[in-house]
C-alpha atoms as a PDB file:
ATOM      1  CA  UNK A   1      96.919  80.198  88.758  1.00  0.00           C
ATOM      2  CA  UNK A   2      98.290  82.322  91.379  1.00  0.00           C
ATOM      3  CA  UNK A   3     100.910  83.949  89.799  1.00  0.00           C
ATOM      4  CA  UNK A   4      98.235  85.476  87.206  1.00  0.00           C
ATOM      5  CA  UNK A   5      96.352  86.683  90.187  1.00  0.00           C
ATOM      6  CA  UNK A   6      99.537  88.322  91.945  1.00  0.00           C
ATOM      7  CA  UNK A   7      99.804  89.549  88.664  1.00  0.00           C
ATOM      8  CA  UNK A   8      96.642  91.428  88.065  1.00  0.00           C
ATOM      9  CA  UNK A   9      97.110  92.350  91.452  1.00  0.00           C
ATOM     10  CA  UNK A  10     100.609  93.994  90.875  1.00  0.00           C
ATOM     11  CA  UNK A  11      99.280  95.939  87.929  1.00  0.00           C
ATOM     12  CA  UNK A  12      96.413  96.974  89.538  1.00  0.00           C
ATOM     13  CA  UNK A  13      98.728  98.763  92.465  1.00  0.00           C
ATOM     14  CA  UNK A  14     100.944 100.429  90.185  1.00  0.00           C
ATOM     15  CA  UNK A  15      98.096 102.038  88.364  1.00  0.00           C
ATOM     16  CA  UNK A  16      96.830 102.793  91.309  1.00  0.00           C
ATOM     17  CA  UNK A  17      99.974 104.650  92.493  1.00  0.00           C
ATOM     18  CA  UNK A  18     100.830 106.213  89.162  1.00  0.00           C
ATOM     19  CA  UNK A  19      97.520 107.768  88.975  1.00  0.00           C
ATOM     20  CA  UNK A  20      97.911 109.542  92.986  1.00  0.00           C
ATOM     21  CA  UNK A  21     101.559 110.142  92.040  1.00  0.00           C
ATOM     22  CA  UNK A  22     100.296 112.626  88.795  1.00  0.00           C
ATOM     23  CA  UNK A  23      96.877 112.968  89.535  1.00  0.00           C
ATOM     24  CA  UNK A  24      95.385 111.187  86.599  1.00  0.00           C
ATOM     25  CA  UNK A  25      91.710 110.067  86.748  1.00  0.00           C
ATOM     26  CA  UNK A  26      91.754 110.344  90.727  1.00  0.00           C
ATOM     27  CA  UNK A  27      88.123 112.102  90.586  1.00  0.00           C
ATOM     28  CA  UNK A  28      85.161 113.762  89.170  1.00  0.00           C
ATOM     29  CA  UNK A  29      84.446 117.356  90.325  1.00  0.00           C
ATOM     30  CA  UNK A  30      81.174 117.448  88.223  1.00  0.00           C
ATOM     31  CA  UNK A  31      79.429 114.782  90.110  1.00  0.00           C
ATOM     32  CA  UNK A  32      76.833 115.123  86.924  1.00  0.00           C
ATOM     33  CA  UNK A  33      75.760 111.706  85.739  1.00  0.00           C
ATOM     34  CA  UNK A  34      73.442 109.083  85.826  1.00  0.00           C
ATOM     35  CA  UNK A  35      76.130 107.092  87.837  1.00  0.00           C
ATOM     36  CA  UNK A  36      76.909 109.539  90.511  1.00  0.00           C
ATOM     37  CA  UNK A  37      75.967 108.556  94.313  1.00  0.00           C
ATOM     38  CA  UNK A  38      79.550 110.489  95.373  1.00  0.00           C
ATOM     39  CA  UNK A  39      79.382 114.720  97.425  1.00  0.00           C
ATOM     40  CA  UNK A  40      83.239 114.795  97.216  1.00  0.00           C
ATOM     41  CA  UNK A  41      85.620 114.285  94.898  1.00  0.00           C
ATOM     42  CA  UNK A  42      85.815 110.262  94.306  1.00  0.00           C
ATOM     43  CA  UNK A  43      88.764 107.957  92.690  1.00  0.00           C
ATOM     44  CA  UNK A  44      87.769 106.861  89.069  1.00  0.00           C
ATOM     45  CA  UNK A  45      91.019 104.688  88.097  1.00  0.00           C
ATOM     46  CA  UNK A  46      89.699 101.818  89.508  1.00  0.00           C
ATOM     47  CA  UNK A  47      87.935 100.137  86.386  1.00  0.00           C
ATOM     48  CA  UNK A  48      90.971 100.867  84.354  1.00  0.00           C
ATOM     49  CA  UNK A  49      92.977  99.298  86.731  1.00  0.00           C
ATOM     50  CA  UNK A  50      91.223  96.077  87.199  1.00  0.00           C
ATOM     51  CA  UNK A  51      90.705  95.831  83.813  1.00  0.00           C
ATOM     52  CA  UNK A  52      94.651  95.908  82.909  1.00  0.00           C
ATOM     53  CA  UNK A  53      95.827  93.510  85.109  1.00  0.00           C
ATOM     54  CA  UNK A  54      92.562  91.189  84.266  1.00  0.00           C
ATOM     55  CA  UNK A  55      93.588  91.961  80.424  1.00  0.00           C
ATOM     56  CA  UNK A  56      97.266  91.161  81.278  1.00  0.00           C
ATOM     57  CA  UNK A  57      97.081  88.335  83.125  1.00  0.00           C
ATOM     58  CA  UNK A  58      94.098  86.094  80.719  1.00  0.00           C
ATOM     59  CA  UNK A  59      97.177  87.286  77.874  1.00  0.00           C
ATOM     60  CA  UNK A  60      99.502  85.473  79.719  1.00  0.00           C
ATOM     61  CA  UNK A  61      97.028  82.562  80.749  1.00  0.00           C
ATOM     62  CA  UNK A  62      96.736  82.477  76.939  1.00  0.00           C
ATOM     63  CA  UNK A  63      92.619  82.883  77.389  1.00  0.00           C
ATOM     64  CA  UNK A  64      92.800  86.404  74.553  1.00  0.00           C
ATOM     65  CA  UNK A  65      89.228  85.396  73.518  1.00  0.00           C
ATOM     66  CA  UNK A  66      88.015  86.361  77.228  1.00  0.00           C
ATOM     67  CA  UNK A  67      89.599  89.892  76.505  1.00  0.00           C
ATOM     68  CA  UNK A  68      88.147  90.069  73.458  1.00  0.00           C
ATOM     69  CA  UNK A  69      84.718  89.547  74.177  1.00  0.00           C
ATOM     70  CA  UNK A  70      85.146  91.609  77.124  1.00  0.00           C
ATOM     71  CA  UNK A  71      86.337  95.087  75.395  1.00  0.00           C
ATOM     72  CA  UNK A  72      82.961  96.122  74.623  1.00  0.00           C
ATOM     73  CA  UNK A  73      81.775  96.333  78.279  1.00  0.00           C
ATOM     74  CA  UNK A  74      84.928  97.958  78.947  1.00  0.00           C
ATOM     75  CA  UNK A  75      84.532 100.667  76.006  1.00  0.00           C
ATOM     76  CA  UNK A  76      81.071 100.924  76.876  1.00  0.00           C
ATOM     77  CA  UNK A  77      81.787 102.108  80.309  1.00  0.00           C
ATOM     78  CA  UNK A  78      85.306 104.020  79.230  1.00  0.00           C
ATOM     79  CA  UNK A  79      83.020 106.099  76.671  1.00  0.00           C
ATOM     80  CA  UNK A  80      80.671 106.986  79.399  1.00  0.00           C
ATOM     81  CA  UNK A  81      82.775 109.241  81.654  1.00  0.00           C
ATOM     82  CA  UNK A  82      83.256 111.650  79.149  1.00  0.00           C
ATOM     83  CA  UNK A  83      80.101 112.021  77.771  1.00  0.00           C
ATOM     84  CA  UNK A  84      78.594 111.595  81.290  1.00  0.00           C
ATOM     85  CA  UNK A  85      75.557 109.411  79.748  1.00  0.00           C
ATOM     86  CA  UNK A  86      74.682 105.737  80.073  1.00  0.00           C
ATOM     87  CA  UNK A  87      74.365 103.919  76.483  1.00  0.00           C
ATOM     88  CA  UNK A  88      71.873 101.097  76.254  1.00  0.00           C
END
């Protein structure tokens, strides 16, 4: 059990850093949304993040129905940055 913690956890911090290192999803300028509370520039690679290493380790667990049944709350929420609306 706790190596597929210190798992997710490891993934988690290299997304993390990859994403300061080249500036990938680190923020949202707009601050237009129905999910904005932010004034400055905020960090928005943190969903992604947890997801992965969540995704990676319940692979490895060999739970892939969990993963399954949790892509659509994932998409749901991945489709809403762009589009900068909620869907119901």
């Amino acid at each position: 059990m706790i190596k597929f913690v210190a798992i997710a956890f490891f993934v988690n911090l290299l997304i993390i850093i990859l994403a300061k290192k080249y500036r990938a999803f680190l923020s949202d300028y707009f601050h237009i949304g129905p999910s904005t509370f932010h004034t400055h520039p905020t960090p928005r690679v943190g969903g992604l993040a947890v997801f992965s290493g969540i995704t990676l380790a319940l692979l490895l667990a060999n739970f892939p129905l969990l993963v399954l049944f949790s892509l659509p709350v994932f998409l749901a929420g991945l489709l809403e940055r762009p589009f900068r609306k909620t869907f119901p």
